[in-house]
Protein backbone atom coordinates (compact mmCIF):
# COMPACT_ATOMS: atom_id res chain seq x y z
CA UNK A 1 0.00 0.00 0.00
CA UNK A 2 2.35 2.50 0.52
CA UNK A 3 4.38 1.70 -2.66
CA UNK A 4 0.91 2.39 -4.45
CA UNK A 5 1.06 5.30 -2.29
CA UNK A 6 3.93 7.09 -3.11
CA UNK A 7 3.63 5.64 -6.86
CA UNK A 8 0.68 8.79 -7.01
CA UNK A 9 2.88 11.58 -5.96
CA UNK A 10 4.28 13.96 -8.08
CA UNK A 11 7.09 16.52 -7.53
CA UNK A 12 7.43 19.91 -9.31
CA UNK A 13 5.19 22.93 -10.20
CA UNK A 14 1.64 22.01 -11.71
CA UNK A 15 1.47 23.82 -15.08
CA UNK A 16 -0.96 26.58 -15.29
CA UNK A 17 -0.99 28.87 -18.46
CA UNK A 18 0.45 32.42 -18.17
CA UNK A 19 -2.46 35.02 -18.22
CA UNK A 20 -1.71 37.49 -21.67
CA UNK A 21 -3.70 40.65 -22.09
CA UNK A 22 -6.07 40.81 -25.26
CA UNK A 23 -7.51 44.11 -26.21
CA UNK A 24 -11.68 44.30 -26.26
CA UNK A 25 -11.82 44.99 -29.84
CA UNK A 26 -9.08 45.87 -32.78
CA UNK A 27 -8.05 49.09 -33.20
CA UNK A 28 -8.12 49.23 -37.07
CA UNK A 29 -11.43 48.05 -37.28
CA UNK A 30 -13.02 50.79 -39.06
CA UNK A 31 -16.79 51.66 -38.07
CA UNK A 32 -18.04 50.72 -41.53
CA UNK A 33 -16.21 47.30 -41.08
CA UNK A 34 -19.09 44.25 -41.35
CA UNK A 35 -18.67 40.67 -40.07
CA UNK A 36 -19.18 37.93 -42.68
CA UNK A 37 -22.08 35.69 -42.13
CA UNK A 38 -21.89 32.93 -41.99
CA UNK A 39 -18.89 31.93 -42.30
CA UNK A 40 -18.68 28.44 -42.79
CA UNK A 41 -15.79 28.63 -45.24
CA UNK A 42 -13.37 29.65 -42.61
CA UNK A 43 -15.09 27.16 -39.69
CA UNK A 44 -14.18 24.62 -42.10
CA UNK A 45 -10.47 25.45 -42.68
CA UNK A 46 -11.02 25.76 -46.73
CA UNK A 47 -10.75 29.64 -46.57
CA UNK A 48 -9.75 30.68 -49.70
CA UNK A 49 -13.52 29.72 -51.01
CA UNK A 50 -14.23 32.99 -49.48
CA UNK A 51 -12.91 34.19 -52.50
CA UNK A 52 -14.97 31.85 -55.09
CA UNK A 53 -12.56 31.18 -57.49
CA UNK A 54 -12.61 27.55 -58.68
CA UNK A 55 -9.34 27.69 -60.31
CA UNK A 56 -7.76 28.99 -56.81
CA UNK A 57 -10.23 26.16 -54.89
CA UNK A 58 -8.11 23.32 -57.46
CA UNK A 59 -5.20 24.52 -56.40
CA UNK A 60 -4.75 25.03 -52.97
CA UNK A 61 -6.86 21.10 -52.62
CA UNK A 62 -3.28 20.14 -54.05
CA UNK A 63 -1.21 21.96 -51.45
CA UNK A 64 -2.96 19.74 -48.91
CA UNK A 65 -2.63 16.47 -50.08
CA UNK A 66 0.65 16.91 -52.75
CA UNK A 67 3.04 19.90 -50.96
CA UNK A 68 6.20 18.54 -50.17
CA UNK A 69 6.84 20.73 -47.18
CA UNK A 70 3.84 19.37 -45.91
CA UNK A 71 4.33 15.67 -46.00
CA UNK A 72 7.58 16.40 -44.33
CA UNK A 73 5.79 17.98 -41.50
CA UNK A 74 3.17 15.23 -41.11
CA UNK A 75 5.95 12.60 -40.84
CA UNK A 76 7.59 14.62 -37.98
CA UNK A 77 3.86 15.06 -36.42
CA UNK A 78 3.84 11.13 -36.37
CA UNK A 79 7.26 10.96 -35.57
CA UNK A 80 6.37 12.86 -32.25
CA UNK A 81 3.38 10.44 -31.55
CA UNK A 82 6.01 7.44 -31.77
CA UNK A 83 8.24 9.14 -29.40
CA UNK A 84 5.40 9.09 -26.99
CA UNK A 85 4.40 5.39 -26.99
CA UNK A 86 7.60 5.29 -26.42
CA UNK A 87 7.75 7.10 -23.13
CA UNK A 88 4.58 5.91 -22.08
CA UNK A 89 5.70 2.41 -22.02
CA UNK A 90 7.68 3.02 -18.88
CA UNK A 91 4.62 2.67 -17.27
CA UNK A 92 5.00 -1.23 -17.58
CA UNK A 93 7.02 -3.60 -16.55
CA UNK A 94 9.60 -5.07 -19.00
CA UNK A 95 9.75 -8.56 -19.61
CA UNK A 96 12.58 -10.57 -21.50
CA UNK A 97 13.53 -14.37 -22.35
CA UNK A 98 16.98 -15.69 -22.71
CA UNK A 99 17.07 -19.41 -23.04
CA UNK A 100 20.47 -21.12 -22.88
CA UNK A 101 21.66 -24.08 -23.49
CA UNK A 102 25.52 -25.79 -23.02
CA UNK A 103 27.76 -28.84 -22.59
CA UNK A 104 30.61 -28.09 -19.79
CA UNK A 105 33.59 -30.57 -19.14
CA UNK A 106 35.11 -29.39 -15.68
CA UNK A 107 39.13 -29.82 -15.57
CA UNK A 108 39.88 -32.54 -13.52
CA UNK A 109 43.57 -30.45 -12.84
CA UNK A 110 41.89 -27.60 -11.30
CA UNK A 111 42.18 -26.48 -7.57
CA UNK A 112 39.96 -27.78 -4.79
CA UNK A 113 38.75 -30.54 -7.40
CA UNK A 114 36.90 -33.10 -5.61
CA UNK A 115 36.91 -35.01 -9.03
CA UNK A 116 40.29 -35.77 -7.77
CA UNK A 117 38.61 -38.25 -4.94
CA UNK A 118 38.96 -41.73 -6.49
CA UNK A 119 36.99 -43.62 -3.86
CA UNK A 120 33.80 -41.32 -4.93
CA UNK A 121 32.17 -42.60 -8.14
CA UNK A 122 29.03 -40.16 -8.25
CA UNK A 123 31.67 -37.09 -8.93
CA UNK A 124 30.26 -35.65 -12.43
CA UNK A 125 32.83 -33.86 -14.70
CA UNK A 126 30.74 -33.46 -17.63
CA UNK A 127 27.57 -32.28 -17.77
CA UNK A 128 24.23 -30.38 -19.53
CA UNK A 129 22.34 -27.25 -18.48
CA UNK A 130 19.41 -25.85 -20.18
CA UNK A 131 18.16 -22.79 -18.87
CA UNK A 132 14.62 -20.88 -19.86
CA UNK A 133 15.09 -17.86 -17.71
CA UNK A 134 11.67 -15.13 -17.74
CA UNK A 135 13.24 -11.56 -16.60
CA UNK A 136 11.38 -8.67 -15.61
CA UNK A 137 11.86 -5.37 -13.96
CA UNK A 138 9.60 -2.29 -13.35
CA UNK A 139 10.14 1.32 -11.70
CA UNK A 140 7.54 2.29 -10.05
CA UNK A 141 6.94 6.08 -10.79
CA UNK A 142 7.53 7.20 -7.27
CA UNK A 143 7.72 11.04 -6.93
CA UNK A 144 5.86 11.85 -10.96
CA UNK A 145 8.95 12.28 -13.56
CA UNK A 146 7.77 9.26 -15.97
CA UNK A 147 4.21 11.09 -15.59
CA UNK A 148 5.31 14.16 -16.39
CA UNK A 149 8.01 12.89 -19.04
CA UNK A 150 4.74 10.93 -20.60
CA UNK A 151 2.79 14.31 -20.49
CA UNK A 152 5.90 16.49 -21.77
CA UNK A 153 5.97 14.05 -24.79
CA UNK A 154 2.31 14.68 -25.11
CA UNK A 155 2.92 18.37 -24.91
CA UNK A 156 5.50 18.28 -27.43
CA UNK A 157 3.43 16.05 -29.94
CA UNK A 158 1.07 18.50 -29.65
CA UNK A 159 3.06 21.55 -30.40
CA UNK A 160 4.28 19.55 -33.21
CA UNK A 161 0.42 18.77 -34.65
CA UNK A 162 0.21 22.77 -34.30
CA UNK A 163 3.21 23.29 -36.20
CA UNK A 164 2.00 20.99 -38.73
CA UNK A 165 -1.44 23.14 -38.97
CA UNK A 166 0.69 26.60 -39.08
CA UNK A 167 3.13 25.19 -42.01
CA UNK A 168 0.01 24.16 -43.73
CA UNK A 169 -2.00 27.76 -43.33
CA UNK A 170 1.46 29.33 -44.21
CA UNK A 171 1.70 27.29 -47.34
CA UNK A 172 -2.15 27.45 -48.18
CA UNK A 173 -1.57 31.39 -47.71
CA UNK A 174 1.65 32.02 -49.36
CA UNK A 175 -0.07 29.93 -53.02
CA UNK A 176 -3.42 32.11 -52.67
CA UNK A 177 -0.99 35.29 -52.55
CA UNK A 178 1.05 34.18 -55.54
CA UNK A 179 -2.01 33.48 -57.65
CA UNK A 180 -3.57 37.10 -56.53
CA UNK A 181 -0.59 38.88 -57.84
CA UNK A 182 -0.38 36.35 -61.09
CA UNK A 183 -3.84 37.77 -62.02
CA UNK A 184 -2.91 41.37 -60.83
CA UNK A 185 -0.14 41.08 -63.64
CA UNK A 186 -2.68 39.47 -65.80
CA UNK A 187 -4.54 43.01 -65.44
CA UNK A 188 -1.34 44.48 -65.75
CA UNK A 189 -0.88 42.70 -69.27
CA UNK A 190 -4.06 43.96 -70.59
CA UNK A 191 -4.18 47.25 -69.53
CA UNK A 192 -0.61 47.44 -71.58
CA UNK A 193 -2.33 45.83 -74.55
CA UNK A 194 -5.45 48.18 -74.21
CA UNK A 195 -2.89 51.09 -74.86
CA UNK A 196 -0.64 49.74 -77.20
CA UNK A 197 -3.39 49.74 -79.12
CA UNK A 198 -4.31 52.62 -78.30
CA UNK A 199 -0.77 54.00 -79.06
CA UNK A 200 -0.79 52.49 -82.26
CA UNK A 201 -3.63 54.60 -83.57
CA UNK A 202 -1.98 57.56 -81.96
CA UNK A 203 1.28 56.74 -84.27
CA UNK A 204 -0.80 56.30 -86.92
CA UNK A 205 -2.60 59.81 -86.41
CA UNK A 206 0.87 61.20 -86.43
CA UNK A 207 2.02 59.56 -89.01
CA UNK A 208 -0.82 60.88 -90.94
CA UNK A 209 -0.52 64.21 -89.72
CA UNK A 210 3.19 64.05 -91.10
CA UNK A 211 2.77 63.16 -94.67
CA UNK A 212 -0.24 66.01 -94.48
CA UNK A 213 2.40 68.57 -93.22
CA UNK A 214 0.43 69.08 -90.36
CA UNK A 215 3.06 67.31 -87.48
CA UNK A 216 6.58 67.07 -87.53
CA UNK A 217 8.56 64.33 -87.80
CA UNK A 218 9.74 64.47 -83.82
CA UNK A 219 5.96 63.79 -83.02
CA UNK A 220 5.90 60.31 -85.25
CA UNK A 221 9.08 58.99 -83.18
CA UNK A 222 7.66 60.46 -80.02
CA UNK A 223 4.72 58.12 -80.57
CA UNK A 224 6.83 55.56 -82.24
CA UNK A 225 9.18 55.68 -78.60
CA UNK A 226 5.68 55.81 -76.46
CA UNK A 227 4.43 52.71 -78.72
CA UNK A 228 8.01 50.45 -78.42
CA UNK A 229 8.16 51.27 -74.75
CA UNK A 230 4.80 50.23 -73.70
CA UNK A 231 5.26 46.66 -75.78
CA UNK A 232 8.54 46.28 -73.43
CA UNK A 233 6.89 46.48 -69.98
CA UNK A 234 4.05 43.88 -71.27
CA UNK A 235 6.83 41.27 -72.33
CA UNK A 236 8.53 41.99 -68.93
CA UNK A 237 5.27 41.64 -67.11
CA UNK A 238 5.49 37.95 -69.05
CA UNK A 239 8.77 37.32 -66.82
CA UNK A 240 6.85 38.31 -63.11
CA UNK A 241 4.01 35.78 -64.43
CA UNK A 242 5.73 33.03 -65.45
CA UNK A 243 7.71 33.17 -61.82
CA UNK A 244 4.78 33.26 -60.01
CA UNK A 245 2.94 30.77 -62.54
CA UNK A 246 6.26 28.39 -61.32
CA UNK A 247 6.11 29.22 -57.98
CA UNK A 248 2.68 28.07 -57.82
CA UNK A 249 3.57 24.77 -59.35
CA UNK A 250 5.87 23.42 -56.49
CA UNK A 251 3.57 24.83 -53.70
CA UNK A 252 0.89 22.34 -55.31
CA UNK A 253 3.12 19.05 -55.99
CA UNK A 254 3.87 19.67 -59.75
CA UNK A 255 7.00 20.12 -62.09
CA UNK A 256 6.53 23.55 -63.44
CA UNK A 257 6.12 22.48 -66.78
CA UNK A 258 2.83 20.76 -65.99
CA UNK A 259 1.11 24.24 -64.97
CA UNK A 260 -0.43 26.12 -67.13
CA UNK A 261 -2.79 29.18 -66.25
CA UNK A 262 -4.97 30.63 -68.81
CA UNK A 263 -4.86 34.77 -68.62
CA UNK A 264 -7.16 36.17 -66.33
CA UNK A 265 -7.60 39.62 -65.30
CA UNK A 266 -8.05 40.29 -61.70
CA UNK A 267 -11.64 41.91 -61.20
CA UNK A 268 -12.61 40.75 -58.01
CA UNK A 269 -12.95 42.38 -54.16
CA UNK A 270 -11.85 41.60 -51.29
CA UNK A 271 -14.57 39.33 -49.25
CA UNK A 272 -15.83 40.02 -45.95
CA UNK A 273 -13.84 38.17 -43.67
CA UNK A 274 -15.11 37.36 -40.41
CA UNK A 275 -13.16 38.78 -37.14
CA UNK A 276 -14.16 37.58 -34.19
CA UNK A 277 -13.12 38.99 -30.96
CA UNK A 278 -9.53 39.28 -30.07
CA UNK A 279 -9.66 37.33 -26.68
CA UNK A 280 -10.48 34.81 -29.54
CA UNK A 281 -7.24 35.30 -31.41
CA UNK A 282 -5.14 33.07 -28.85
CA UNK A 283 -7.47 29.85 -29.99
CA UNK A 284 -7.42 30.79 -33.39
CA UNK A 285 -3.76 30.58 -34.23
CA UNK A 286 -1.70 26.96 -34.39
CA UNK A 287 1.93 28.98 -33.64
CA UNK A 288 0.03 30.19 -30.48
CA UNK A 289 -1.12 26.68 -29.71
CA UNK A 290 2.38 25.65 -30.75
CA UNK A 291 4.26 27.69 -28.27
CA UNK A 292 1.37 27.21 -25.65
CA UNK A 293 1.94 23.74 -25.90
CA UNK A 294 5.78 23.88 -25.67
CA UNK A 295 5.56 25.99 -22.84
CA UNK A 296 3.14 23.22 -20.73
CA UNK A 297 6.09 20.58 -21.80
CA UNK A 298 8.91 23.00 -20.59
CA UNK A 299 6.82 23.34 -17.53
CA UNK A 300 7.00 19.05 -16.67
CA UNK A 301 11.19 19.44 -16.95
CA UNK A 302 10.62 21.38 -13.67
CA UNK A 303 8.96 18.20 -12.04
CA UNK A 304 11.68 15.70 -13.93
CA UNK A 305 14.51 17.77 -12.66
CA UNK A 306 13.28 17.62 -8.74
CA UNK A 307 12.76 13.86 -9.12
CA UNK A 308 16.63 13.37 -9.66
CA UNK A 309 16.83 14.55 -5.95
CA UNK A 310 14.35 11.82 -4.68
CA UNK A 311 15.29 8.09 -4.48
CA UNK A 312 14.30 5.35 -7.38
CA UNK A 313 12.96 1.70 -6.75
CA UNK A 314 13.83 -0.86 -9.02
CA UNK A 315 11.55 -3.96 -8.77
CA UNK A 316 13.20 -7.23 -10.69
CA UNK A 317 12.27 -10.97 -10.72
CA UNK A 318 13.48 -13.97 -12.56
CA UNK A 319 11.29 -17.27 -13.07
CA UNK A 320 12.04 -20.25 -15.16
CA UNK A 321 13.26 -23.70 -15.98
CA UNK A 322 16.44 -25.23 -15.69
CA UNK A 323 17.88 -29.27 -15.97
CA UNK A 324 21.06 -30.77 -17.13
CA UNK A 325 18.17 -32.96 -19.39
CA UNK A 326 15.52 -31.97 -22.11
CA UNK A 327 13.24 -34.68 -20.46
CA UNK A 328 12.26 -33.51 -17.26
CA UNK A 329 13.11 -29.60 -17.75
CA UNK A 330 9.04 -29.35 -17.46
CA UNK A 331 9.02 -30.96 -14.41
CA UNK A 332 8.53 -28.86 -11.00
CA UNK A 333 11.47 -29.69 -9.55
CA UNK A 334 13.19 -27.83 -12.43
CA UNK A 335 11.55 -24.71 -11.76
CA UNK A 336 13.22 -21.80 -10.04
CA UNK A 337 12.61 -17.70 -9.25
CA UNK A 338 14.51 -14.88 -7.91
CA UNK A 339 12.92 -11.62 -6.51
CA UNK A 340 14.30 -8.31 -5.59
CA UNK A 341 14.20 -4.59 -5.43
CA UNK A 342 17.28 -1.94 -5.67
CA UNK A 343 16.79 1.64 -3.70
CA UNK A 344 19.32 3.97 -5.45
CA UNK A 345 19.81 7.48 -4.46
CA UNK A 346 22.65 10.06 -5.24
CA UNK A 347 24.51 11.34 -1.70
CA UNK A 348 26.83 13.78 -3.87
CA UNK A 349 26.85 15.45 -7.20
CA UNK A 350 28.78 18.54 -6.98
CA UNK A 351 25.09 20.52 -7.28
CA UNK A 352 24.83 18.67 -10.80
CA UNK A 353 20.78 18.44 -9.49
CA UNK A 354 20.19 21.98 -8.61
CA UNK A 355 21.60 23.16 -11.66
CA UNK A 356 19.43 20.84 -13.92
CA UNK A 357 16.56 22.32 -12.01
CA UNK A 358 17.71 25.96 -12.38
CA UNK A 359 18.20 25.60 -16.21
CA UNK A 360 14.27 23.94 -16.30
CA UNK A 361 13.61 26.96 -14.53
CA UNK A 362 15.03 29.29 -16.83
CA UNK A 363 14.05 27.29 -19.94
CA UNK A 364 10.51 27.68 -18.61
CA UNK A 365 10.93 31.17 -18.29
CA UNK A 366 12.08 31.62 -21.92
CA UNK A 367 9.13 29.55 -23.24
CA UNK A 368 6.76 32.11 -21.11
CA UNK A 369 8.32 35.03 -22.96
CA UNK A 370 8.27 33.45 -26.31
CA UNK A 371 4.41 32.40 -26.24
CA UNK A 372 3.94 36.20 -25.09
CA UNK A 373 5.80 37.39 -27.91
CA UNK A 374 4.20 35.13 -30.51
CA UNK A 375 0.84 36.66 -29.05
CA UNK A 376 1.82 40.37 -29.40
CA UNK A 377 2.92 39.51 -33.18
CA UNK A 378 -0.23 37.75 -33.72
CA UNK A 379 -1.75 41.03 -32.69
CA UNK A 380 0.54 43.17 -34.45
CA UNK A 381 -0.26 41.35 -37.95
CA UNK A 382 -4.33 41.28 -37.74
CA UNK A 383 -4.21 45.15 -36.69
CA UNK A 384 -1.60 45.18 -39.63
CA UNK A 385 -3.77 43.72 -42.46
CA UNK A 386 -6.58 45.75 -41.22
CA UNK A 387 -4.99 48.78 -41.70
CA UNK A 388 -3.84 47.77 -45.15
CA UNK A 389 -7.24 47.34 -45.86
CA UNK A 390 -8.67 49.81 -44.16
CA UNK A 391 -5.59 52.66 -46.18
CA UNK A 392 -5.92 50.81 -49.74
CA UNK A 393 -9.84 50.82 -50.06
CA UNK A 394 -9.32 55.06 -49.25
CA UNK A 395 -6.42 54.83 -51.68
CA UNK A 396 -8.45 52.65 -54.44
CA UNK A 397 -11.36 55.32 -53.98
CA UNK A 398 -8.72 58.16 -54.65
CA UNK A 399 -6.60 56.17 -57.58
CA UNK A 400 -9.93 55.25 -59.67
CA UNK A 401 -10.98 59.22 -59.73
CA UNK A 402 -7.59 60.09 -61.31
CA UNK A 403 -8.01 57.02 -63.52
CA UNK A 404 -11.11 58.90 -64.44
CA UNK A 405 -9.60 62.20 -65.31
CA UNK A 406 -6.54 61.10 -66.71
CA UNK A 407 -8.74 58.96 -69.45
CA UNK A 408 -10.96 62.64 -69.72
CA UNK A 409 -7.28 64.24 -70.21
CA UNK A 410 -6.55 61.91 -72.79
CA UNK A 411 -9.64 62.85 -75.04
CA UNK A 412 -9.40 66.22 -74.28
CA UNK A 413 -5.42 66.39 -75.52
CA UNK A 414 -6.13 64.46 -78.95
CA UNK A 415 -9.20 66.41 -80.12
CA UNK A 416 -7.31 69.27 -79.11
CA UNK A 417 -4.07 67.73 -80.81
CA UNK A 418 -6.24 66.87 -83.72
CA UNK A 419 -7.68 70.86 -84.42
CA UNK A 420 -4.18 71.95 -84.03
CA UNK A 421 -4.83 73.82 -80.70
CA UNK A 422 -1.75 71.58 -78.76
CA UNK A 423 0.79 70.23 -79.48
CA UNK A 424 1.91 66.34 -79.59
CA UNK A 425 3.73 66.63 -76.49
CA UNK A 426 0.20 67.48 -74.63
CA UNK A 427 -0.95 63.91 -76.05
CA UNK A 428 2.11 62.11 -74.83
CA UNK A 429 1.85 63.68 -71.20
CA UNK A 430 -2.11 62.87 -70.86
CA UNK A 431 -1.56 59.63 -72.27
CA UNK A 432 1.53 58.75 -69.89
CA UNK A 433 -0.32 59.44 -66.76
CA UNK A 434 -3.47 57.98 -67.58
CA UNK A 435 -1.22 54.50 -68.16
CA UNK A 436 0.45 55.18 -65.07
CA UNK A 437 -2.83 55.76 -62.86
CA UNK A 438 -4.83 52.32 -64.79
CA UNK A 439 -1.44 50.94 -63.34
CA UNK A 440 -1.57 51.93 -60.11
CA UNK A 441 -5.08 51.38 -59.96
CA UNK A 442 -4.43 47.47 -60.47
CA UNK A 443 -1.77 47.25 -58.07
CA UNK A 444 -3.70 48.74 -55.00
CA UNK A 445 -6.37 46.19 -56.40
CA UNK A 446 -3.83 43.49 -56.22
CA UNK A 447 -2.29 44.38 -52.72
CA UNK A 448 -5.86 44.52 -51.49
CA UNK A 449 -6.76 40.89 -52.16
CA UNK A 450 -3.27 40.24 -50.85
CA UNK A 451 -3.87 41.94 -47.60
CA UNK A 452 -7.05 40.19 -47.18
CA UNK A 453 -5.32 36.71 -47.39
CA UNK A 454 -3.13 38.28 -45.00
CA UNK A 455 -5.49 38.68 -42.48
CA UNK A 456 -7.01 35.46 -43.22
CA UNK A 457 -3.84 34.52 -42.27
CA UNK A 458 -3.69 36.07 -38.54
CA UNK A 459 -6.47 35.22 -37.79
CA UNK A 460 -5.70 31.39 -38.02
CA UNK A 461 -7.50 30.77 -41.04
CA UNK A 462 -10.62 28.86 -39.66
CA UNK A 463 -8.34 26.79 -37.11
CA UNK A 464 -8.71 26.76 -33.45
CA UNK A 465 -7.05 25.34 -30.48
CA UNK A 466 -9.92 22.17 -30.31
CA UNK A 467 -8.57 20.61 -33.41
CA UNK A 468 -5.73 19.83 -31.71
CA UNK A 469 -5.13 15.71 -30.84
CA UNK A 470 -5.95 14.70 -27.40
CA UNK A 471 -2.95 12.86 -26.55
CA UNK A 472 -2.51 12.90 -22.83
């Protein structure tokens, strides 16, 4: 009873998670700003179908199931799970066989030999032994540390599944962005061809004009210049494409060479992505659950270190069979057992015990700061992408009004151009600009659906602390 007794203590600190401030509401979140509902396409983890976008849906199903840098995550998730049947199999006793079997001849020339007795006939010199030996042993877990080691492992298979669900938001995130700014440079590309074309006519006007006598020769290379330079920037915005249309490949599983994406201009909005409160933004995020966890398993060293200062018990027994003949080794006079315990515990060290326990303690404390810190980031990147939402929507609002007047400008210059009120120069400016705000347009577009998967991103994408294994 009192082995039983002491089997249910436990040494060490009992983990209790670290209280971290969370604000009662965002402060980017703009009064305009509307929840999504529902939002079942975050509660189940598939996101990006916020967006609707089948082509996107195809390809981040791939990332799950065909991402390298996936796979190799899962296999260290169920790596970690091994490592804790492992540990938890201290728990029981271990049992072993080792049968023997032998012929011995004694020397009759050896000292003390009784062989030597001539008047004795029953002396044996030669003989058979056949042993079938069952060994056990078993240390009881007096004073907790292969409880807590089991429940550290646990802890740190868990931060592992975490890490496994933060690689795979990461990854899901990092494809979504790539395809957002393939089709912003798919807008990119025809906006460019819209005013090539339109630059063409404009040479051709000039052109025109020359042979009439009406324009000089400067304003047919002017347009000529305006014309060649434009055709450049769409066959470099062919170079950004096809590195993204690659980079997309290998986050899904495939060789580049089998991708292809048909052009696309991006003409889509941001959705409505769904909040939450930010107490709720500590069960939302796997790296918080990740260094959560870690923190709980740095917290069990405490109570592993303290056991070393606590005696252990070592519990062994040995049952068999042994005969020097195969014909009555199943007999009960062949049978035989042993039973024992060992009580080891260190008198001296040199304070190799206290200093284990002061570098748990320490270790513990650096796990504390890091889970803090990982919550303060996960702050600082929602409040982040809110504000890039929040700034680019105002900046979108601003960009399409000079879009507006810049394409007015550009009527306004070539009717005037064409009555011979301006000059040539007046087309080239109005037409420059207006290129340059349709450009800029496109990009704020762009970095708005990319901030949006951004936030998607902070907030944990769907995922929440519950879908973590139960392991303990």
């Amino acid at each position: 009873m009192t082995l039983f007794a002491l089997a249910g203590c436990t040494v060490g600190p009992n983990y209790s998670r670290p209280q971290t401030q969370a604000p009662l509401a965002y402060k980017e979140t703009a009064p305009g700003w509307q929840v999504a509902q529902p939002d079942d396409a975050m509660q189940r983890g598939k996101w990006w179908e916020l967006y609707n976008d089948a082509t996107l849906n195809a390809l981040e199903e791939r990332v799950t199931v065909s991402n390298e840098t996936l796979k190799a995550d899962a296999a260290r998730y169920d790596a970690a799970r091994a490592a804790l049947r492992i540990v938890r199999a201290r728990y029981f006793p271990t049992v072993s066989v080792r049968p023997e079997a032998a012929t011995a001849r004694q020397s009759t020339n050896r000292p003390l030999n009784s062989s030597n007795d001539t008047h004795n006939p029953n002396i044996i010199t030669n003989f058979n032994d056949i042993l079938l030996p069952l060994d056990a042993s078993w240390e009881p877990d007096l004073w907790g540390r292969i409880r807590r080691t089991v429940r550290q492992s646990a802890e740190n298979a868990q931060a592992t599944a975490a890490d496994l669900e933060n690689a795979s938001l990461s990854l899901h995130a990092e494809l979504a962005i790539d395809y957002f700014q393939l089709r912003n440079l798919d807008e990119q590309k025809k906006l460019l061809d819209e005013n090539a074309a339109a630059f063409q006519k404009t040479v051709n006007l000039t052109e025109n004009r020359f042979r009439g006598g009406v324009s000089s020769d400067q304003d047919v290379e002017l347009a000529r210049t305006q014309l060649a330079t434009t055709q450049a920037q769409e066959i470099d915005v062919g170079v950004a494409r096809a590195s993204y249309e690659h980079a997309i490949a290998v986050l899904s599983g495939q060789q580049p060479e089998h991708l292809s994406l048909d052009l696309s201009p991006l003409d889509s909005l941001p959705p409505a992505i769904p909040l939450g409160l930010p107490a709720e933004l500590l069960e939302r995020r796997p790296d918080i659950a990740a260094a959560e966890r870690r923190m709980a398993a740095s917290n069990e060293q405490i109570g592993i270190a303290r056991a070393a200062y606590f005696p252990n018990l070592l519990i062994s027994a040995t049952g068999g069979l042994e005969s020097g003949n195969l014909n009555n080794l199943f007999s009960g006079p062949s049978g035989l057992f042993a039973l024992g315990g060992t009580l080891s515990e260190t008198l001296f060290d040199a304070g190799a015990r206290r200093a284990a326990t002061e570098q748990a303690r320490d270790n513990y404390t650096a796990t504390v700061a890091d889970y803090r810190q990982t919550v303060l980031t996960a702050f600082q990147q929602v409040e982040d992408n809110l504000a890039a939402l929040r700034v680019l929507e105002q900046e979108q609002s601003a960009e399409q009004t000079a879009v507006i007047a810049s394409q007015r400008s550009v009527e306004v210059s070539l009717n005037r151009y064409k009555g011979g009120v301006s000059t040539y120069l007046d087309v080239l400016t109005a037409q420059s600009n207006a290129l340059t705000s349709q450009r800029t347009a496109a990009d704020i577009q762009g970095r708005r659906m990319t901030a949006s998967v951004g936030l998607i991103k902070a907030l944990g994408g769907g995922w929440n602390s519950t879908k973590l294994p139960n392991l303990h």
